[in-house]
N, C-alpha and C. Protein backbone atom coordinates (compact mmCIF):
# COMPACT_ATOMS: atom_id res chain seq x y z
N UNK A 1 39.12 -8.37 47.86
CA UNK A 1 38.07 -7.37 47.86
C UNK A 1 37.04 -7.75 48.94
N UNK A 2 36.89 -6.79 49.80
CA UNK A 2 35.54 -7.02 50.67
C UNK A 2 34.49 -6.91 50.10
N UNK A 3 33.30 -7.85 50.75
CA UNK A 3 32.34 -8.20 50.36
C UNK A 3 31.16 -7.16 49.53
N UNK A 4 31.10 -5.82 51.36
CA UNK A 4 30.38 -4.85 50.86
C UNK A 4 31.60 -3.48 49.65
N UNK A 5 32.83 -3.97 49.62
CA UNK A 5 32.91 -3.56 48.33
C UNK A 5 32.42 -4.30 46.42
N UNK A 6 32.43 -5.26 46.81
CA UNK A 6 31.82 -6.24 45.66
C UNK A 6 30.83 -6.02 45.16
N UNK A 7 29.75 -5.65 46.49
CA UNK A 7 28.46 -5.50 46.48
C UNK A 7 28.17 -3.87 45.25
N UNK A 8 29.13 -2.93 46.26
CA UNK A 8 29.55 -1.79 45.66
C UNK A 8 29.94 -1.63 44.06
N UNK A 9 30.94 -2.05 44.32
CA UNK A 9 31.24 -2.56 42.38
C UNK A 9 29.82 -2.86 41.66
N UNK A 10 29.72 -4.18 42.13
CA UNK A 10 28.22 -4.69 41.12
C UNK A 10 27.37 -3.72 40.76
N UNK A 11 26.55 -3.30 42.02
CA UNK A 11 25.57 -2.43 42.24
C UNK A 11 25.74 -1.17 41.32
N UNK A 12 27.14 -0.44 41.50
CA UNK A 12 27.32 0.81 39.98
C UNK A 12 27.56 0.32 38.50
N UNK A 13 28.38 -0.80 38.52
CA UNK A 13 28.02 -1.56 37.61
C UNK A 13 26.68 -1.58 36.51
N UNK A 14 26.21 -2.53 37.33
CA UNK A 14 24.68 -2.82 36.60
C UNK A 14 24.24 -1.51 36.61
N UNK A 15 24.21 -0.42 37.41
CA UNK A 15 23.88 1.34 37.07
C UNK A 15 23.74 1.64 35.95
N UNK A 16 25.55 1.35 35.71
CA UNK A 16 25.80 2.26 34.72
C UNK A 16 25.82 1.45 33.31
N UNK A 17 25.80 -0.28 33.57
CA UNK A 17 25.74 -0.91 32.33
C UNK A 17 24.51 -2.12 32.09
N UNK A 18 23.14 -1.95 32.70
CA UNK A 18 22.46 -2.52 32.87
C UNK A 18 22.78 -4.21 31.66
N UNK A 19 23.36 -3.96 30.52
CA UNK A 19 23.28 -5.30 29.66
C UNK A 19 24.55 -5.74 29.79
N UNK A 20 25.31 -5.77 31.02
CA UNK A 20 26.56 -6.54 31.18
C UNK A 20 26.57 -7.70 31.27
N UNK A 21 27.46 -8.37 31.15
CA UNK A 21 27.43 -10.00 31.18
C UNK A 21 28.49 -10.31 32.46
N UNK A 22 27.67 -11.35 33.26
CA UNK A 22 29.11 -12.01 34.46
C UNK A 22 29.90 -12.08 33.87
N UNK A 23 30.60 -12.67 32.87
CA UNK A 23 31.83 -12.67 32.47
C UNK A 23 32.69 -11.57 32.72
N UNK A 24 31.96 -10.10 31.87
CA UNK A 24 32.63 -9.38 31.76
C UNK A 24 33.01 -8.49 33.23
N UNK A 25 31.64 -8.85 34.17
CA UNK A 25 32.12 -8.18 35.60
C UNK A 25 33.28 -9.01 36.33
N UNK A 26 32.93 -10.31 36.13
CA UNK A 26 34.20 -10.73 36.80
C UNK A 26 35.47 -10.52 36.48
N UNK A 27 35.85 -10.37 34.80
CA UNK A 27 36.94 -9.86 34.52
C UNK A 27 37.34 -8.40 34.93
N UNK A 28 36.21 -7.20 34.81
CA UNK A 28 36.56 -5.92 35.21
C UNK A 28 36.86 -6.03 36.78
N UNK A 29 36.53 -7.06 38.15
CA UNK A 29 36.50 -6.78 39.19
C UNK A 29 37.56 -7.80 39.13
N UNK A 30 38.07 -8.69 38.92
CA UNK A 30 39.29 -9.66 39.29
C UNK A 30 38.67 -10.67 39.95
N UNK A 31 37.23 -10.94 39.99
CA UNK A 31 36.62 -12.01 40.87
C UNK A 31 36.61 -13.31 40.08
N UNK A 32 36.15 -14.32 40.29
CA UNK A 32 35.61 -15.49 39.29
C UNK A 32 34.37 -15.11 39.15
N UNK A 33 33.55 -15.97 38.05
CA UNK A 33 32.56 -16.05 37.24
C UNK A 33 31.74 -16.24 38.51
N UNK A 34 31.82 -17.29 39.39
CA UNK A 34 30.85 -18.12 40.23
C UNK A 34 30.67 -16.87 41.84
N UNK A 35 31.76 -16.00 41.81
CA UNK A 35 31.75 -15.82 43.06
C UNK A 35 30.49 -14.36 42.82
N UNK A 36 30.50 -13.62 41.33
CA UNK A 36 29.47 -13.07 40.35
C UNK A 36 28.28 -13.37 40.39
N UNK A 37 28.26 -14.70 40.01
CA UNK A 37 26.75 -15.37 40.00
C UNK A 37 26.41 -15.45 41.42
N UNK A 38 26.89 -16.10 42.36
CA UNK A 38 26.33 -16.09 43.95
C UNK A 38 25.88 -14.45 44.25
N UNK A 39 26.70 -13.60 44.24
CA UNK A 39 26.50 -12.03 44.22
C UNK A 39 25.19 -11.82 43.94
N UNK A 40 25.30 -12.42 42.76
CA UNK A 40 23.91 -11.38 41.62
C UNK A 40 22.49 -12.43 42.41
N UNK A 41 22.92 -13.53 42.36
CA UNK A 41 21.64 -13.91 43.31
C UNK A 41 21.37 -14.15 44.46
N UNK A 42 21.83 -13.16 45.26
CA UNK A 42 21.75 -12.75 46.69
C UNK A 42 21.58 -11.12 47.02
N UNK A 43 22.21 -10.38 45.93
CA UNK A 43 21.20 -9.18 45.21
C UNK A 43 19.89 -9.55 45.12
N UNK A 44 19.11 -10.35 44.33
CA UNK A 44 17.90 -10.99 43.58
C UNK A 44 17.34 -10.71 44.33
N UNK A 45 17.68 -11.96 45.31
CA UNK A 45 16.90 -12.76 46.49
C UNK A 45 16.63 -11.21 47.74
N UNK A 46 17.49 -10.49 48.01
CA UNK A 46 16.81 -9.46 48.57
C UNK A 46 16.59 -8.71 47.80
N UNK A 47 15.76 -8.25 46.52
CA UNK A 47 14.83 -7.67 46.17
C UNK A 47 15.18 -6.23 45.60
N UNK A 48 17.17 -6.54 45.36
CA UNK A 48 17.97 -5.11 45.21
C UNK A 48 18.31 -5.30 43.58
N UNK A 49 17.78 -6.30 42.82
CA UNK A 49 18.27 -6.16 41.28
C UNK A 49 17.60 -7.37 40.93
N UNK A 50 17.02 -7.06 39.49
CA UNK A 50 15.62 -8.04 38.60
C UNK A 50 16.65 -8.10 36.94
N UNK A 51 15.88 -9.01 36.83
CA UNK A 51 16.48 -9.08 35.35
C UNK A 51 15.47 -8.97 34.48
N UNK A 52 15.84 -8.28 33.32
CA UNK A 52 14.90 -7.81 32.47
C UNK A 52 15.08 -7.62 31.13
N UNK A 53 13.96 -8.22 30.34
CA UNK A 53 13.81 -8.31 28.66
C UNK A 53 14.66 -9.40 28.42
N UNK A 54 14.55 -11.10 29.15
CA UNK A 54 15.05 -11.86 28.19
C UNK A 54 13.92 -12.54 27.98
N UNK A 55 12.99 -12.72 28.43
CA UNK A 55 11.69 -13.56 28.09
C UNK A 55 11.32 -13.35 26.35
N UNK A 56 11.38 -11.80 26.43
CA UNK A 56 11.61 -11.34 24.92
C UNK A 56 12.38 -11.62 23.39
N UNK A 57 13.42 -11.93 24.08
CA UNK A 57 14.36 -11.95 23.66
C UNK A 57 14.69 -13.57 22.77
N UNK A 58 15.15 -14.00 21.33
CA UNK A 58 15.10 -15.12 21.44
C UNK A 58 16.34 -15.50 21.97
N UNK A 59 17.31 -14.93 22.15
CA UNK A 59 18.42 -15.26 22.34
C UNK A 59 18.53 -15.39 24.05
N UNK A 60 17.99 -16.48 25.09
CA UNK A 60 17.56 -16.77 26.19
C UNK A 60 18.90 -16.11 27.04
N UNK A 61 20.42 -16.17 26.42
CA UNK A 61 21.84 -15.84 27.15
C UNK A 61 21.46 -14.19 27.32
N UNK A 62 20.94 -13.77 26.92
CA UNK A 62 20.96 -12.33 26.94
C UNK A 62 20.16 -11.71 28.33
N UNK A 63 20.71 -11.04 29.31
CA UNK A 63 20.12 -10.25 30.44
C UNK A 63 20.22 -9.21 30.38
N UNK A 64 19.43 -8.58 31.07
CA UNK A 64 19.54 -7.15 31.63
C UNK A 64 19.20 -6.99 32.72
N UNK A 65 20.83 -6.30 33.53
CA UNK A 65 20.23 -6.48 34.61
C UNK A 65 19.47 -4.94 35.63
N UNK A 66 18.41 -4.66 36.05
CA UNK A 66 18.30 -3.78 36.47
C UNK A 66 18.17 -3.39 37.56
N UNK A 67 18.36 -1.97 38.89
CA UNK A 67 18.02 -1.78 39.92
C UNK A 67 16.91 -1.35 40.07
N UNK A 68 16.35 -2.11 41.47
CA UNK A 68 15.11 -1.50 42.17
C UNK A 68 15.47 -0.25 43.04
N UNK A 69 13.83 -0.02 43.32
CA UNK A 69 14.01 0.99 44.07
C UNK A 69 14.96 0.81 45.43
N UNK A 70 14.45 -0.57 45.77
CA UNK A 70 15.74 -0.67 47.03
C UNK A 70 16.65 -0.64 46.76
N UNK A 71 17.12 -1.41 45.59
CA UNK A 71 18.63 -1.40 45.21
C UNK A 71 19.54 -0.01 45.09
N UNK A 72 18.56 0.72 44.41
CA UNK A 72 19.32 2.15 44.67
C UNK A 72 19.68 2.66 46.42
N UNK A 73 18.79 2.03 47.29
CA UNK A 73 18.63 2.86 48.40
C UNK A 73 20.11 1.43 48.70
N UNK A 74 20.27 0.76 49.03
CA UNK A 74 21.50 -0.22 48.74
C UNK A 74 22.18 0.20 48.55
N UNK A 75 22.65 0.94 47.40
CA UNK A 75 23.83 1.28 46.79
C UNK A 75 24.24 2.62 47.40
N UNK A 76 23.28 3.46 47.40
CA UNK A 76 23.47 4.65 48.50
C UNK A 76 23.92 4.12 49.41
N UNK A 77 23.14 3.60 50.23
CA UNK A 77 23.98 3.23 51.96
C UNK A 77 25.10 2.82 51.73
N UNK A 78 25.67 1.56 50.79
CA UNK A 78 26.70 1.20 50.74
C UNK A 78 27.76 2.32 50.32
N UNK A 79 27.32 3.04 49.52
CA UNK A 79 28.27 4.04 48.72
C UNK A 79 29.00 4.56 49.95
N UNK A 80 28.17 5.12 51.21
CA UNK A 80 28.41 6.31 52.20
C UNK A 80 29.52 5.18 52.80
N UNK A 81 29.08 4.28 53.02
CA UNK A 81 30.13 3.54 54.21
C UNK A 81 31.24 3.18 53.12
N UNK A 82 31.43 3.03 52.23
CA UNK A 82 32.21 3.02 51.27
C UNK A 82 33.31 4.32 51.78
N UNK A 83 33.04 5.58 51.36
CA UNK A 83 33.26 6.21 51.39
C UNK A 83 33.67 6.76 52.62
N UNK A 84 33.25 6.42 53.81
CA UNK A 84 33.30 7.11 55.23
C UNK A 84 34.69 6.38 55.37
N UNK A 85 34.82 5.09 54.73
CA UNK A 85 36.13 3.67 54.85
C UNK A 85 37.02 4.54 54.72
N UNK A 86 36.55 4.90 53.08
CA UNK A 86 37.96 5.48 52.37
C UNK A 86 38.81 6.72 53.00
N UNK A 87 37.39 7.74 53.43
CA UNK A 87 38.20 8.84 54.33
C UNK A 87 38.88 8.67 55.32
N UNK A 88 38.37 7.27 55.98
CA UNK A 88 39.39 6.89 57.03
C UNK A 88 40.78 6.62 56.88
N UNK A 89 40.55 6.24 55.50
CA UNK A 89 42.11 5.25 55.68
C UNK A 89 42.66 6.49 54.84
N UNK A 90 42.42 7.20 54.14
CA UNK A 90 42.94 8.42 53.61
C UNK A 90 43.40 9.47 55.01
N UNK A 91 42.84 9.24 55.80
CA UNK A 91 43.40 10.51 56.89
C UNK A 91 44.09 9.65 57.56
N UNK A 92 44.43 8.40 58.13
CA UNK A 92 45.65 7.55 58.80
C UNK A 92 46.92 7.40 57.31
N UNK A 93 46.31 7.36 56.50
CA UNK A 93 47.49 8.07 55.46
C UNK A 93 48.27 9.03 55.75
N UNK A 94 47.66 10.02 55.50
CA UNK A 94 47.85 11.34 55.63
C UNK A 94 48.94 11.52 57.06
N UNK A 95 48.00 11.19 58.19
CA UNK A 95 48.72 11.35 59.09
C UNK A 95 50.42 10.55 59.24
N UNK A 96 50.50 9.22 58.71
CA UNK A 96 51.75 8.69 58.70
C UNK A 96 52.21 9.02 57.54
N UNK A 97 51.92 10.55 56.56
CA UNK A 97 53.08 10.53 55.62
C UNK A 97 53.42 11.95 56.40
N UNK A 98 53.13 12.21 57.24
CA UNK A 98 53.41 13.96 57.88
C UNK A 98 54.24 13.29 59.12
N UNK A 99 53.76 12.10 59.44
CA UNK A 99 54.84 11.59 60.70
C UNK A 99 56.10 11.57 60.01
N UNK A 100 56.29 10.49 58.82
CA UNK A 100 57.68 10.17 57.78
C UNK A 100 57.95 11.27 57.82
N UNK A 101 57.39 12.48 56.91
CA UNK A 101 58.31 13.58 56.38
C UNK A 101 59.12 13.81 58.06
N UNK A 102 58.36 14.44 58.75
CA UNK A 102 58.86 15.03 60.20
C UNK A 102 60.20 14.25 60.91
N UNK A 103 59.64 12.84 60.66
CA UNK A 103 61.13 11.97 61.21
C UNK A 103 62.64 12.50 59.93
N UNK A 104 62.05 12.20 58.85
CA UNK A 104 63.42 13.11 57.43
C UNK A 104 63.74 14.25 57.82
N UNK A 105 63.28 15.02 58.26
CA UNK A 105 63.99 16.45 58.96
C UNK A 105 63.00 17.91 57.94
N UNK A 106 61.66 17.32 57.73
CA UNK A 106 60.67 18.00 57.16
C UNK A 106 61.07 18.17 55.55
N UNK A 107 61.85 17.03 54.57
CA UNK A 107 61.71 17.02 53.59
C UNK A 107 62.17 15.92 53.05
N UNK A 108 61.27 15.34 52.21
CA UNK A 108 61.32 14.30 51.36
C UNK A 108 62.30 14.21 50.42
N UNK A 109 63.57 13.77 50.75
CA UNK A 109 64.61 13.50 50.17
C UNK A 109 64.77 12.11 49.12
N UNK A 110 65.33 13.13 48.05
CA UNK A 110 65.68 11.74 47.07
C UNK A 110 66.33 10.23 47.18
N UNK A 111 65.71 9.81 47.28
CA UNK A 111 66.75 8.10 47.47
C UNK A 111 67.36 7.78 46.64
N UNK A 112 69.19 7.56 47.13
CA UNK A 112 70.12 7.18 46.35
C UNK A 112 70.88 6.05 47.33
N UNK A 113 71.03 4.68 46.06
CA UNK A 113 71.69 3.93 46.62
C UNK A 113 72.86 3.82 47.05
N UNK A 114 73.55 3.29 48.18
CA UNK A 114 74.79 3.06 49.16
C UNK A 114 75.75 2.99 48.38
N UNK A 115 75.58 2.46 47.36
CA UNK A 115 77.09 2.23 46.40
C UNK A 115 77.39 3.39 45.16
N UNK A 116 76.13 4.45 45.30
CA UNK A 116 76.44 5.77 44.63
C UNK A 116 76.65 6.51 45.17
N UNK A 117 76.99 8.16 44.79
CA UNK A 117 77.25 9.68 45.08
C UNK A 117 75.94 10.25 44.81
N UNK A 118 75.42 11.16 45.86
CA UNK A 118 74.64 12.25 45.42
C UNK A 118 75.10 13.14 44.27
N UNK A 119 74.39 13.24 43.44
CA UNK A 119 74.92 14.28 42.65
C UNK A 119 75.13 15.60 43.45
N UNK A 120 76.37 16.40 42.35
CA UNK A 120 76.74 17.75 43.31
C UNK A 120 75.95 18.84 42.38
């Protein structure tokens, strides 16, 4: 996973589940625990996500994590280039599955192995 997708993940993440636990992001993203924690405090440290209501709290393990106003403006920018990625690689898709079909003789024919019969 690239970085500014990680970033991406996290960032809707904590959105949409402000009382998540690293654990559980690293398991939903396939990352480790540690590569989570560096993330979340390099988020912090630029001023794109705070943690909130454990001072309160007696149970000290408990966070919440929330976005700032930058962080939203973060997650926007990232979202677009996110997204501008994806259309890219969605239209060089596109284009090499219209090349394939065209080389097949303009139809996507069933694959049957060498040592069978097409059915009649």
């Amino acid at each position: 996973m690239q970085p500014d997708e990680v970033r991406h993940q996290l960032l809707r993440m904590i959105e949409q589940q402000p009382d998540i636990t690293q654990r559980e992001v690293a398991r939903e993203l396939g990352i480790s625990l540690g590569k989570v924690n560096y993330c979340l405090k390099a988020l912090m440290e630029r001023g794109h996500v705070k943690l909130g209501n454990f001072r309160r709290n007696a149970d000290k393990r408990v966070y919440r994590y929330l976005l700032t106003p930058s962080g939203i403006e973060e997650k926007a920018r990232i979202t677009m280039k996110f997204l501008q990625r994806k259309m890219s690689e969605y239209e060089r898709l596109k284009a090499e599955i219209e090349l394939l079909v065209a080389e097949v003789g303009g139809g996507v024919r069933e694959h049957v192995p060498e040592n069978q019969e097409r059915p009649k």
